[in-house]
PDB file of N, CA and C in Angstrom:
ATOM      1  N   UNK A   1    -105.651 -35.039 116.601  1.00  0.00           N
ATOM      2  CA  UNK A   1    -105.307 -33.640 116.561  1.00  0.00           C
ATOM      3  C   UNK A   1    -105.105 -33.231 115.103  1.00  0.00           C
ATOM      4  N   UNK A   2    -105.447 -31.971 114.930  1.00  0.00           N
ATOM      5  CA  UNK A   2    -105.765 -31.602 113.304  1.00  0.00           C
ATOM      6  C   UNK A   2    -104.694 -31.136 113.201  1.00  0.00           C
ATOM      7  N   UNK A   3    -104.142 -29.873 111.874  1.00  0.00           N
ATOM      8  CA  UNK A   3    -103.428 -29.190 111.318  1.00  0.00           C
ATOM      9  C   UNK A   3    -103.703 -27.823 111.912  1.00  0.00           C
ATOM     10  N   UNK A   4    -102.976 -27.224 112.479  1.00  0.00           N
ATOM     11  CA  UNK A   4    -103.392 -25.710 113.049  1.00  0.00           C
ATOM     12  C   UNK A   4    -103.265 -25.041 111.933  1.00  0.00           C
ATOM     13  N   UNK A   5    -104.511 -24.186 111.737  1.00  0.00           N
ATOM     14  CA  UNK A   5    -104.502 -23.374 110.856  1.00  0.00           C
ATOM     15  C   UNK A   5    -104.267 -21.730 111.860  1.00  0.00           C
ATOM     16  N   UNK A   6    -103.765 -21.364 111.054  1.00  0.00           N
ATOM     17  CA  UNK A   6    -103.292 -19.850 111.599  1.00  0.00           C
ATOM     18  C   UNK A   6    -102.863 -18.711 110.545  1.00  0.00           C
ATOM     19  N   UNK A   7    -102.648 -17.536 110.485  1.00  0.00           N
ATOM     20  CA  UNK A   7    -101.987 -16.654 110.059  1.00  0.00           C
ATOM     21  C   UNK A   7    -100.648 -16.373 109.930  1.00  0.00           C
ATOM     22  N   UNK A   8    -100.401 -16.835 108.237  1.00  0.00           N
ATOM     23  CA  UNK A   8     -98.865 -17.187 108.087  1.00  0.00           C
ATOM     24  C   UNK A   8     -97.593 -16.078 108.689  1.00  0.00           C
ATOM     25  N   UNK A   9     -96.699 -16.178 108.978  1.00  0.00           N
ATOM     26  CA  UNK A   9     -95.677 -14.778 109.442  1.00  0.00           C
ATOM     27  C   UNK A   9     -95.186 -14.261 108.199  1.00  0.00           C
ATOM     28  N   UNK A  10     -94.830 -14.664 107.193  1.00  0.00           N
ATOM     29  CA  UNK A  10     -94.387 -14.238 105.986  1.00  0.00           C
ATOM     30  C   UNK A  10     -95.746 -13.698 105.169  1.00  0.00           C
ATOM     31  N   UNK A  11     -96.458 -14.488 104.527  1.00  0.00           N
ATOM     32  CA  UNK A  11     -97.013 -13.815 103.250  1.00  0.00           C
ATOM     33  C   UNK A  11     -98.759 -13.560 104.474  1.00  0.00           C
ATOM     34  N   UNK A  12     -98.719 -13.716 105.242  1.00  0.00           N
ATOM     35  CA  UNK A  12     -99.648 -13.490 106.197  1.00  0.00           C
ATOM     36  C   UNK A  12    -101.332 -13.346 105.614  1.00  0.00           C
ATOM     37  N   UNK A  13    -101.406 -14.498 105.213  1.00  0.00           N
ATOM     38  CA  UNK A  13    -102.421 -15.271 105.323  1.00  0.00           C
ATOM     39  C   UNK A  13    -102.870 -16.776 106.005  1.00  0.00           C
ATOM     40  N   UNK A  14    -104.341 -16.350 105.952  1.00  0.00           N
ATOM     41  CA  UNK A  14    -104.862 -17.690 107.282  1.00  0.00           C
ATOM     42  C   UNK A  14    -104.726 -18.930 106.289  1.00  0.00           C
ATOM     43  N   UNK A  15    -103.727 -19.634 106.704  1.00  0.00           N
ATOM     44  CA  UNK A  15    -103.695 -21.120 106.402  1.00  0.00           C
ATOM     45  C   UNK A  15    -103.246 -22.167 106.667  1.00  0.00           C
ATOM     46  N   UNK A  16    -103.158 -23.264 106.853  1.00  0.00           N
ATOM     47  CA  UNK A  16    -102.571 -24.209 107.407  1.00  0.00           C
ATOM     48  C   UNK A  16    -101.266 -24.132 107.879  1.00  0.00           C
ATOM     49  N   UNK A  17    -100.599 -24.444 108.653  1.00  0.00           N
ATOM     50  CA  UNK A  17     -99.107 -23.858 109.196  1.00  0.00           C
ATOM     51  C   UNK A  17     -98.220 -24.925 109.106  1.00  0.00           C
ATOM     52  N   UNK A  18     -97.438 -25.126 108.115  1.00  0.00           N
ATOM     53  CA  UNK A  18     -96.581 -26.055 108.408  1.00  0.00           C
ATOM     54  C   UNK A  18     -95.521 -26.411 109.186  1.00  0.00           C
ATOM     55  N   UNK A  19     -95.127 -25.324 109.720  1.00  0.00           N
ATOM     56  CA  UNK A  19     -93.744 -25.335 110.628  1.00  0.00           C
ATOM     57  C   UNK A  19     -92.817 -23.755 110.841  1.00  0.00           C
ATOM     58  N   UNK A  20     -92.879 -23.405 111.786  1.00  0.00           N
ATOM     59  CA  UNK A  20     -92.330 -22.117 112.476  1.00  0.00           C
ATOM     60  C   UNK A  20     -93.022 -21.285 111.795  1.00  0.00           C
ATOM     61  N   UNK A  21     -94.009 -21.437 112.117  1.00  0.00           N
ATOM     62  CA  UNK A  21     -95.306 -19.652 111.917  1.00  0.00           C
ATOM     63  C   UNK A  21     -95.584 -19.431 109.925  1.00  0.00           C
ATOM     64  N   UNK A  22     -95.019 -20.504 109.461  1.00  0.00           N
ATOM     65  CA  UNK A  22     -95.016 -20.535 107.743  1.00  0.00           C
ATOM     66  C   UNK A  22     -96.266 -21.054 107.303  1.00  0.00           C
ATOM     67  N   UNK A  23     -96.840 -21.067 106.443  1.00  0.00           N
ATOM     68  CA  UNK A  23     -98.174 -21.942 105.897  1.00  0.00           C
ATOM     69  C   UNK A  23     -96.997 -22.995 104.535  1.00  0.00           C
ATOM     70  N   UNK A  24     -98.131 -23.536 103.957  1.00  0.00           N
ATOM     71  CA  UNK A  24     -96.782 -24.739 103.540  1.00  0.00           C
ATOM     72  C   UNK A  24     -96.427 -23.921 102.271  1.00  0.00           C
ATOM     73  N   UNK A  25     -97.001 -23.208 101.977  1.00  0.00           N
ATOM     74  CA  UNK A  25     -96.459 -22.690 100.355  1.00  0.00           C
ATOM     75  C   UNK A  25     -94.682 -21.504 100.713  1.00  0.00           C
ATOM     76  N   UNK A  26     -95.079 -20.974 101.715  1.00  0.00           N
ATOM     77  CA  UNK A  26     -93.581 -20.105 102.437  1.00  0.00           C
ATOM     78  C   UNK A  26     -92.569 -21.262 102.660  1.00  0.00           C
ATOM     79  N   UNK A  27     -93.388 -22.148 103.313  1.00  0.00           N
ATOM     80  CA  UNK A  27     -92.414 -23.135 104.215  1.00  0.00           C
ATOM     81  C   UNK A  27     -91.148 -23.804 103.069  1.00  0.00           C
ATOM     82  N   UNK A  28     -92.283 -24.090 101.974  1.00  0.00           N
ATOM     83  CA  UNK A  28     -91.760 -25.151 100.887  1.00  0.00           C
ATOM     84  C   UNK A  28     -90.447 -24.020 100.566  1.00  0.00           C
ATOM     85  N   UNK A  29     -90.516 -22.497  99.792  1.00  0.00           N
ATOM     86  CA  UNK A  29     -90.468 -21.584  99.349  1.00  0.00           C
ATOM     87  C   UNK A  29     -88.975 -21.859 100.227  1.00  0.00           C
ATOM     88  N   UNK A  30     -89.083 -21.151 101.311  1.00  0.00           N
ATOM     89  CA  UNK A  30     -87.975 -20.923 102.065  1.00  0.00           C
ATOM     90  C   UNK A  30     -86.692 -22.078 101.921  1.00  0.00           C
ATOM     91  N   UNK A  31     -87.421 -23.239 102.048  1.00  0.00           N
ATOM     92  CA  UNK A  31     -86.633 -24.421 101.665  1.00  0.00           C
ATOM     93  C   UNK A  31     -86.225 -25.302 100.564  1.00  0.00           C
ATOM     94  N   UNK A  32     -86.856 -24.410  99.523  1.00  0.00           N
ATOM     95  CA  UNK A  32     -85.515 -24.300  98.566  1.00  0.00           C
ATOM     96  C   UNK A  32     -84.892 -23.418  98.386  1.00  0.00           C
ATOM     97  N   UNK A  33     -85.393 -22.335  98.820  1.00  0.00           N
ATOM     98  CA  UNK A  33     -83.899 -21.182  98.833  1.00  0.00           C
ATOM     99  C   UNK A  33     -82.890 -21.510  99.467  1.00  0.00           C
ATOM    100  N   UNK A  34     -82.417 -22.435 100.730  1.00  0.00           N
ATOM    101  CA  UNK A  34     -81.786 -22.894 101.421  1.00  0.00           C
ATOM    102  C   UNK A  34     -80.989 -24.191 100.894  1.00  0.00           C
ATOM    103  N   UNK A  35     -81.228 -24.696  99.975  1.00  0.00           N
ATOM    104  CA  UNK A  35     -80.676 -25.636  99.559  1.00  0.00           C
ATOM    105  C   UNK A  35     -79.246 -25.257  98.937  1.00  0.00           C
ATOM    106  N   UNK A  36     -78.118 -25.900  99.155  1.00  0.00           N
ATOM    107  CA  UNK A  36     -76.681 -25.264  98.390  1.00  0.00           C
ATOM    108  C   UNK A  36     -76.994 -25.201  96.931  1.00  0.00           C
ATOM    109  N   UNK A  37     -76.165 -24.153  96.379  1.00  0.00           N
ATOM    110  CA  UNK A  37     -76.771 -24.406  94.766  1.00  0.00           C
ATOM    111  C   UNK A  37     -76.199 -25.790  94.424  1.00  0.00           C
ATOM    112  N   UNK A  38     -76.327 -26.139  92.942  1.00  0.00           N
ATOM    113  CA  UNK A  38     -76.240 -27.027  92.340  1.00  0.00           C
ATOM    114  C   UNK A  38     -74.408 -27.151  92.190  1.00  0.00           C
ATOM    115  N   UNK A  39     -74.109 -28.311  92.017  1.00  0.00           N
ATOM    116  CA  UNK A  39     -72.185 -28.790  91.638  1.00  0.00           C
ATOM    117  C   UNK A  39     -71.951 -28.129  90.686  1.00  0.00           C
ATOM    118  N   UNK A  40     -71.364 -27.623  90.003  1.00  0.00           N
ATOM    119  CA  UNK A  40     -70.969 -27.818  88.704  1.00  0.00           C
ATOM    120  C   UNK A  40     -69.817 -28.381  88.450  1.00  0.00           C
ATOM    121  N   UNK A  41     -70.550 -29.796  87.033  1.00  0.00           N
ATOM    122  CA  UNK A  41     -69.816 -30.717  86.903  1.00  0.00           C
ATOM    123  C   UNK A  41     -68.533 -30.768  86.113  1.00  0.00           C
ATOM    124  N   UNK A  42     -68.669 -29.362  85.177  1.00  0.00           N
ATOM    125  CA  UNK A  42     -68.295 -29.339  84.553  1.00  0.00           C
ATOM    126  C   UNK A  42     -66.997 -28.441  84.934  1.00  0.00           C
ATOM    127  N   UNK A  43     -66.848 -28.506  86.082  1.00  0.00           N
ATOM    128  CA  UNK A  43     -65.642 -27.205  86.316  1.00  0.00           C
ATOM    129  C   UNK A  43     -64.091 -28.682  87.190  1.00  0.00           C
ATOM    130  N   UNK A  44     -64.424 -29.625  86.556  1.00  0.00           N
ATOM    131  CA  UNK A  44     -63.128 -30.964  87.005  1.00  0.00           C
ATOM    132  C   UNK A  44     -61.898 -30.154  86.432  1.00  0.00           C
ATOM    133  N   UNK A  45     -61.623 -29.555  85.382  1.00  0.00           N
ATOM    134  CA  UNK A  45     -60.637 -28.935  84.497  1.00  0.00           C
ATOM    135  C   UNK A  45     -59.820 -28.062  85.547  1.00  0.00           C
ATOM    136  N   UNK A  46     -60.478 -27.591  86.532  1.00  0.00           N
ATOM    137  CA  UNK A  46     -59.855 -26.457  87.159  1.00  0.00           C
ATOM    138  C   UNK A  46     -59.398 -26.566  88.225  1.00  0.00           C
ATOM    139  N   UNK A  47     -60.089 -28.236  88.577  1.00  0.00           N
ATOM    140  CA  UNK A  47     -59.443 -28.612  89.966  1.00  0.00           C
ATOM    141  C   UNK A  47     -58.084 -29.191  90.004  1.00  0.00           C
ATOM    142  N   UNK A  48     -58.400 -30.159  88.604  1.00  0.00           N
ATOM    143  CA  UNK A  48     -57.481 -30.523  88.292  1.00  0.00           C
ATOM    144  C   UNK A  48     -56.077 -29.946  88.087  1.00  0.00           C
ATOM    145  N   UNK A  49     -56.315 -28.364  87.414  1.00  0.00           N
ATOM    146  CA  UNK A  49     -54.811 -27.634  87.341  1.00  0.00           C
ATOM    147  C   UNK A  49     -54.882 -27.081  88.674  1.00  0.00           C
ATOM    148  N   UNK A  50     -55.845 -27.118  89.580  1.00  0.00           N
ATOM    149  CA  UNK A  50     -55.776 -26.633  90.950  1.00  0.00           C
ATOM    150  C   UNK A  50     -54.082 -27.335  91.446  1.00  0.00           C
ATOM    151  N   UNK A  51     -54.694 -28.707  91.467  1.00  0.00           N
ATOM    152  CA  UNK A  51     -53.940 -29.748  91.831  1.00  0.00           C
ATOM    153  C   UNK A  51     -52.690 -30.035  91.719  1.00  0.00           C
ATOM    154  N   UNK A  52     -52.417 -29.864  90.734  1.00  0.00           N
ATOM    155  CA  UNK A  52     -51.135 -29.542  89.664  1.00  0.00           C
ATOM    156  C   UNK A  52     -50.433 -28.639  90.261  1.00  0.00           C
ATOM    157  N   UNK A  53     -51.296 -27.682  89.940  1.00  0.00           N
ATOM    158  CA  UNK A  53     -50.287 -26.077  90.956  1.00  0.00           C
ATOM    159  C   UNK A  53     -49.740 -26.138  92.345  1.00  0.00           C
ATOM    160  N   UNK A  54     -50.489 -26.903  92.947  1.00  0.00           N
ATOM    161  CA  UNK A  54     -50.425 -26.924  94.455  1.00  0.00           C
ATOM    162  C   UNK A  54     -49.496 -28.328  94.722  1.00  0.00           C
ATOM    163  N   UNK A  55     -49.540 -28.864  93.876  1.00  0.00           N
ATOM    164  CA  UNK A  55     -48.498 -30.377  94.290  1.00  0.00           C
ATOM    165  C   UNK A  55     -46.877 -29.372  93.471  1.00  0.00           C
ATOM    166  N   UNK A  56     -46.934 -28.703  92.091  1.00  0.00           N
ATOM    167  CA  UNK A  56     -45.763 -28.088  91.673  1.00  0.00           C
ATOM    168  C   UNK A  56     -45.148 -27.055  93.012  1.00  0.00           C
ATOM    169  N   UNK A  57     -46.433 -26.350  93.386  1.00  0.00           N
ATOM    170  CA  UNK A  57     -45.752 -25.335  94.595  1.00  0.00           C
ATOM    171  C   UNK A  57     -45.120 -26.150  95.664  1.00  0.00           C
ATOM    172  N   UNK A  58     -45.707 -26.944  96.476  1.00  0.00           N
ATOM    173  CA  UNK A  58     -45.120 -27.908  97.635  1.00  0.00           C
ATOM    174  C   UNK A  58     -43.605 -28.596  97.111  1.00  0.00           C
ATOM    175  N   UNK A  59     -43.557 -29.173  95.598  1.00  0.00           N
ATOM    176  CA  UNK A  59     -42.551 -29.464  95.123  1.00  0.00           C
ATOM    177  C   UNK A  59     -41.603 -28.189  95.400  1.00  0.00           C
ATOM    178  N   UNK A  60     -41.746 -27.369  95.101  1.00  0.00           N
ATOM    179  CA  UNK A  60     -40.915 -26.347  95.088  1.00  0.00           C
ATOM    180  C   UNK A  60     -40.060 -25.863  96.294  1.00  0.00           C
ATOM    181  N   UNK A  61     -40.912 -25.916  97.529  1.00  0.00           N
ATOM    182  CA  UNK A  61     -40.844 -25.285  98.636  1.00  0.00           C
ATOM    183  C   UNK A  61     -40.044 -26.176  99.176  1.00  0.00           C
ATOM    184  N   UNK A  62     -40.270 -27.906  99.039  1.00  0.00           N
ATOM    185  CA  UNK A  62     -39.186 -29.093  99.666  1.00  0.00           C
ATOM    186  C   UNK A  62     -37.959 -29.018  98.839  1.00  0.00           C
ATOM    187  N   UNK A  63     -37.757 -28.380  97.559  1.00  0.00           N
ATOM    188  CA  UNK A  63     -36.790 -28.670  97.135  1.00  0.00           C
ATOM    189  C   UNK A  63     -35.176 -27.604  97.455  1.00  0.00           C
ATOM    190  N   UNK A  64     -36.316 -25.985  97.976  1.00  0.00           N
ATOM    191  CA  UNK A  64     -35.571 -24.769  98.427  1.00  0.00           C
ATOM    192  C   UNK A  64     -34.837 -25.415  99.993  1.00  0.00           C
ATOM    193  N   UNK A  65     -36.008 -25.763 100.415  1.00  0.00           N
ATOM    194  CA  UNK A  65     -36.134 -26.032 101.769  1.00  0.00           C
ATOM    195  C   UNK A  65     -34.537 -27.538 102.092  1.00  0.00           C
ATOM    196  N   UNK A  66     -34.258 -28.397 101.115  1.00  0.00           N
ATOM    197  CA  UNK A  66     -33.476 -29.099 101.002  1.00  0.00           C
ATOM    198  C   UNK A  66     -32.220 -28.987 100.388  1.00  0.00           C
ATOM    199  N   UNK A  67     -32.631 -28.065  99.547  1.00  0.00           N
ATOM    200  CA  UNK A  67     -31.163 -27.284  98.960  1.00  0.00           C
ATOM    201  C   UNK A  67     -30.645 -26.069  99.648  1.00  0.00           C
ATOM    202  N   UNK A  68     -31.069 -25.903 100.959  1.00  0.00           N
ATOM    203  CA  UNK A  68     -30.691 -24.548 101.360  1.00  0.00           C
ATOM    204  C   UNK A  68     -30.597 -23.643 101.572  1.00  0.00           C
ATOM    205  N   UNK A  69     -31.561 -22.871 100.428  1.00  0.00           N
ATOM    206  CA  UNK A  69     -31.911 -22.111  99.705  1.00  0.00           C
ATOM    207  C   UNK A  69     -32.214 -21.042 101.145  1.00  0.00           C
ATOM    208  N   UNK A  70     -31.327 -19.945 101.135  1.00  0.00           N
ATOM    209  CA  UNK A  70     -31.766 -18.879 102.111  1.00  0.00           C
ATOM    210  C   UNK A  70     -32.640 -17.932 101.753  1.00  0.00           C
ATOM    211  N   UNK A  71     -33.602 -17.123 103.106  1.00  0.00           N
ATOM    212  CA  UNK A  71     -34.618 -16.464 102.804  1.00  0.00           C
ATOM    213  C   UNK A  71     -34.840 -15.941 102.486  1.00  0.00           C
ATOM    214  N   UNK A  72     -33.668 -15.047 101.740  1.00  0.00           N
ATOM    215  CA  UNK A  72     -33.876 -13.580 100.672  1.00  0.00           C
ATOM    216  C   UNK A  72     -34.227 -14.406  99.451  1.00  0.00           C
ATOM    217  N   UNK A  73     -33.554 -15.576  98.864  1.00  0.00           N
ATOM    218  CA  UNK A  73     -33.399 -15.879  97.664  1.00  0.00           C
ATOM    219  C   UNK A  73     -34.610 -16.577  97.132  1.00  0.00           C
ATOM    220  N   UNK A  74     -35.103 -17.566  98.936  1.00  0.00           N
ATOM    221  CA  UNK A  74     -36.819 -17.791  98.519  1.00  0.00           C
ATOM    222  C   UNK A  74     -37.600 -16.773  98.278  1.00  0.00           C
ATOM    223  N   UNK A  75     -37.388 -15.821  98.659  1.00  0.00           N
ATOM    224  CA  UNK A  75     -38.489 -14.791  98.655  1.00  0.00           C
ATOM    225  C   UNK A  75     -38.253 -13.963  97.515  1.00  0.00           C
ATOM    226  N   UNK A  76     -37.210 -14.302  96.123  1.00  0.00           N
ATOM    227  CA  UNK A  76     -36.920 -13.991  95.234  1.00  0.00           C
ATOM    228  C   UNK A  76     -37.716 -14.726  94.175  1.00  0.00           C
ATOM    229  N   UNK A  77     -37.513 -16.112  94.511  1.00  0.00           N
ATOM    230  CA  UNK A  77     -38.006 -17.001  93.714  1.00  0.00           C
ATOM    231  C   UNK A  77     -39.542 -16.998  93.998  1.00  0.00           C
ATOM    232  N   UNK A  78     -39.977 -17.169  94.916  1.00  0.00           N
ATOM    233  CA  UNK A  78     -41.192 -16.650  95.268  1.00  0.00           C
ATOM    234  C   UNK A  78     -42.053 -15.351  94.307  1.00  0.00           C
ATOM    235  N   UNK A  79     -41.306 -14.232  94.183  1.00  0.00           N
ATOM    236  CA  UNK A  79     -41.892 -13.009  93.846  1.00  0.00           C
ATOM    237  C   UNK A  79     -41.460 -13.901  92.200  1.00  0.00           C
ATOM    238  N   UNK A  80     -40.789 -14.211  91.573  1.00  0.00           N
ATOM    239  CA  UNK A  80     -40.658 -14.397  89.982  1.00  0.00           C
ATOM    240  C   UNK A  80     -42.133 -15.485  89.803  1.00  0.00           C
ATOM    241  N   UNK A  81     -41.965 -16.458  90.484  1.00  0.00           N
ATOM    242  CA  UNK A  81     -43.318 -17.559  90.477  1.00  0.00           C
ATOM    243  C   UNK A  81     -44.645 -17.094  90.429  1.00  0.00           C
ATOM    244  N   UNK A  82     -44.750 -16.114  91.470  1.00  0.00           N
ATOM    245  CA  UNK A  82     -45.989 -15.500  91.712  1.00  0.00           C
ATOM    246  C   UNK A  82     -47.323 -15.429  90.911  1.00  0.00           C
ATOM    247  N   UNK A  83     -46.798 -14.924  89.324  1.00  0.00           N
ATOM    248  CA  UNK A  83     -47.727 -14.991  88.306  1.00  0.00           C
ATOM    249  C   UNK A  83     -48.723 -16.340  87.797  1.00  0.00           C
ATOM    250  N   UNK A  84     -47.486 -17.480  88.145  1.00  0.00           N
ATOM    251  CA  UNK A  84     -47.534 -18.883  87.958  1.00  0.00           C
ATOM    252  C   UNK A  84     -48.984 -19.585  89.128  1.00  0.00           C
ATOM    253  N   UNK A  85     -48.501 -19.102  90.207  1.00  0.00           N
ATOM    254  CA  UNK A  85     -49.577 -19.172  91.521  1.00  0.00           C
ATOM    255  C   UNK A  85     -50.706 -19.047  92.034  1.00  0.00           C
ATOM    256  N   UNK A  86     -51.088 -17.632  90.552  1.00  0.00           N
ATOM    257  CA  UNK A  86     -52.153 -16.449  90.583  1.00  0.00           C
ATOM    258  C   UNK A  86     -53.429 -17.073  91.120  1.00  0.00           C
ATOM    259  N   UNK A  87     -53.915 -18.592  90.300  1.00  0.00           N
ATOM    260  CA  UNK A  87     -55.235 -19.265  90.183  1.00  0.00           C
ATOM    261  C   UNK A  87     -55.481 -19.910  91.658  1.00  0.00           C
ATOM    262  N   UNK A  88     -54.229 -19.873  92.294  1.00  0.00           N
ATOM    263  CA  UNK A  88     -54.107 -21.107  93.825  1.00  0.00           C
ATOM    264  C   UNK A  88     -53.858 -19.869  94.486  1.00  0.00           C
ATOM    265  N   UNK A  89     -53.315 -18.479  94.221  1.00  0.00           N
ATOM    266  CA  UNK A  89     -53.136 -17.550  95.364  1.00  0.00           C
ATOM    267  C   UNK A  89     -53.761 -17.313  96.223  1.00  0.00           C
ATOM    268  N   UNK A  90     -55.641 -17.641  96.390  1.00  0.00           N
ATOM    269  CA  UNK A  90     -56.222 -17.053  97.715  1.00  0.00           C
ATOM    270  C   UNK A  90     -56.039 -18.499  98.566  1.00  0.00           C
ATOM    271  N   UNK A  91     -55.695 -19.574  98.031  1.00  0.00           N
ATOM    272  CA  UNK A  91     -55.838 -20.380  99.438  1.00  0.00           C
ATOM    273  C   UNK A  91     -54.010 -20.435  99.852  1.00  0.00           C
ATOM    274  N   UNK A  92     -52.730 -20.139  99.007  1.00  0.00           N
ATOM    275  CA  UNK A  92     -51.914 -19.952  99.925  1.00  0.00           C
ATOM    276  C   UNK A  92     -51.871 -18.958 101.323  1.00  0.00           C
ATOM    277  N   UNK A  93     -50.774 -19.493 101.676  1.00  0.00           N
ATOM    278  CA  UNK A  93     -50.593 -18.831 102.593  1.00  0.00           C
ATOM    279  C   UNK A  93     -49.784 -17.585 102.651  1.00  0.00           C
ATOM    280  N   UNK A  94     -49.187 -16.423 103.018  1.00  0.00           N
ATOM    281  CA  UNK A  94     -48.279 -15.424 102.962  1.00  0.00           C
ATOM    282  C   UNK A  94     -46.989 -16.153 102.527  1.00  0.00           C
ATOM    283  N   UNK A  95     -46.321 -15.281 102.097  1.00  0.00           N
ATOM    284  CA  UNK A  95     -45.004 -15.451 102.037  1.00  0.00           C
ATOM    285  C   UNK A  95     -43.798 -15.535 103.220  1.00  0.00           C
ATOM    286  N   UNK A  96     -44.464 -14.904 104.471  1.00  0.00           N
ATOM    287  CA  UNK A  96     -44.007 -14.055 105.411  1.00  0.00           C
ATOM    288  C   UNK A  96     -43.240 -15.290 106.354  1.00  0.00           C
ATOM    289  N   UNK A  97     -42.274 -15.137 106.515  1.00  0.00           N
ATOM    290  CA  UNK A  97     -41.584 -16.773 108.094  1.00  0.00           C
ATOM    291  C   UNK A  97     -42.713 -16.417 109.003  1.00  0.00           C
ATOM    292  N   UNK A  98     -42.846 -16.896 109.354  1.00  0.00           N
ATOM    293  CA  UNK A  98     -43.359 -17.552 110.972  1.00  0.00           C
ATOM    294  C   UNK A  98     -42.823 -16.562 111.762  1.00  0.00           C
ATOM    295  N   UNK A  99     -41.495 -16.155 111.877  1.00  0.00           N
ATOM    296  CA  UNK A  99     -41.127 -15.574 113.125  1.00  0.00           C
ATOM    297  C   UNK A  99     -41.180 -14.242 112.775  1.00  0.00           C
ATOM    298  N   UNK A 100     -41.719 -13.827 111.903  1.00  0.00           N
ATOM    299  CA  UNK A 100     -42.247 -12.189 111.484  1.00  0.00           C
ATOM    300  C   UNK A 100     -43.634 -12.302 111.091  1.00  0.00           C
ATOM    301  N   UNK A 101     -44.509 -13.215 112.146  1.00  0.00           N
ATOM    302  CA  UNK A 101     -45.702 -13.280 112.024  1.00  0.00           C
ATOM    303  C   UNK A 101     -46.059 -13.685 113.599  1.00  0.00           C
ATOM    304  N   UNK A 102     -46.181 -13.008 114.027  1.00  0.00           N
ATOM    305  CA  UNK A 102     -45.849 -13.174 115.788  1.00  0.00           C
ATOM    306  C   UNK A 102     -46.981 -11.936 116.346  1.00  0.00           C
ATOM    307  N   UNK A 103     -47.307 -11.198 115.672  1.00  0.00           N
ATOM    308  CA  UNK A 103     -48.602 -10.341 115.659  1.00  0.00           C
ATOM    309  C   UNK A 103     -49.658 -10.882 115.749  1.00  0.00           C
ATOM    310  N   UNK A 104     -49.871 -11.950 114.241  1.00  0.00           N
ATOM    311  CA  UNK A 104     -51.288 -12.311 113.894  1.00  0.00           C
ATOM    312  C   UNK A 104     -51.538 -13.776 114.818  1.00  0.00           C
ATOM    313  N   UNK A 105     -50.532 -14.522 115.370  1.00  0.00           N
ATOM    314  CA  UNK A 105     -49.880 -15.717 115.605  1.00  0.00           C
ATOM    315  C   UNK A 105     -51.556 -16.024 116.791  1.00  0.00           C
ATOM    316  N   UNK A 106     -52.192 -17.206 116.402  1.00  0.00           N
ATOM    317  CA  UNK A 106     -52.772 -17.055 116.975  1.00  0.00           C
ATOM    318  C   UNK A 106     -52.560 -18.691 117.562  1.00  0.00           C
ATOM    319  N   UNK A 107     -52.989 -18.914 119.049  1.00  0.00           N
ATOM    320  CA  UNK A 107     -52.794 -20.307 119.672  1.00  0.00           C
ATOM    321  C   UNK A 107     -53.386 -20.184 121.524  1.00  0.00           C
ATOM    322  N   UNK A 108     -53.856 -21.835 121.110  1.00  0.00           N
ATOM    323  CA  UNK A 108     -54.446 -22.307 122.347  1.00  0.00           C
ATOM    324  C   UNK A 108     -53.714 -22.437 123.224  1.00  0.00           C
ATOM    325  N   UNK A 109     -52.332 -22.311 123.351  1.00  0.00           N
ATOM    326  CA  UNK A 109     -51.598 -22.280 124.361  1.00  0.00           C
ATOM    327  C   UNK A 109     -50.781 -21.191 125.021  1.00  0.00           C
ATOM    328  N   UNK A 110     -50.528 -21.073 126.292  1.00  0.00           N
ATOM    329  CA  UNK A 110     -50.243 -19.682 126.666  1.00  0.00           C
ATOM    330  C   UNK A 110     -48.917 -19.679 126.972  1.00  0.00           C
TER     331      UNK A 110
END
């Protein structure tokens, strides 16, 4: 059995079809556009103070959390830190307790 030649769906010319209605020059085409871009190697610097920030914040939170520290006064210390946080702020989480988050509260159990 040969190579079906056919009329490509993209650049729609008759030519050999490599796979889902493509001829091989689309096919190839498409599949490197699809590829994730490239690492960059050079961005270790940022994970690294990622890291830093996020092990200093957790430090922080066990140490309120063990000293007592009530929820107006976290949420004091919280708002002064904030600036400190800025680079790690989209993957924290809110500031907000748990039990004034009972809106968004989402769970597999009923």
């Amino acid at each position: 059995m040969g190579t079906r030649i056919d009329v490509c769906l993209k650049c729609e010319k008759e030519a050999q079809i490599a796979a889902r209605g493509l001829c091989y020059g689309c096919y190839r085409e498409e599949e490197r556009a699809n590829v994730a871009a490239p690492r960059d190697r050079h961005s270790g610097a940022l994970r690294r103070d990622h890291d830093k920030l996020f092990t200093a914040h957790t430090e922080m939170m066990r140490a309120m959390r063990r000293g007592g520290v009530n929820r107006e006064d976290v949420r004091k210390i919280l708002g002064i830190m904030q600036p400190y946080w800025q680079p790690i702020a989209a993957f924290l989480r809110d500031s907000v307790p748990v039990s004034e988050q009972k809106e968004n509260l989402f769970t597999v159990h009923k």
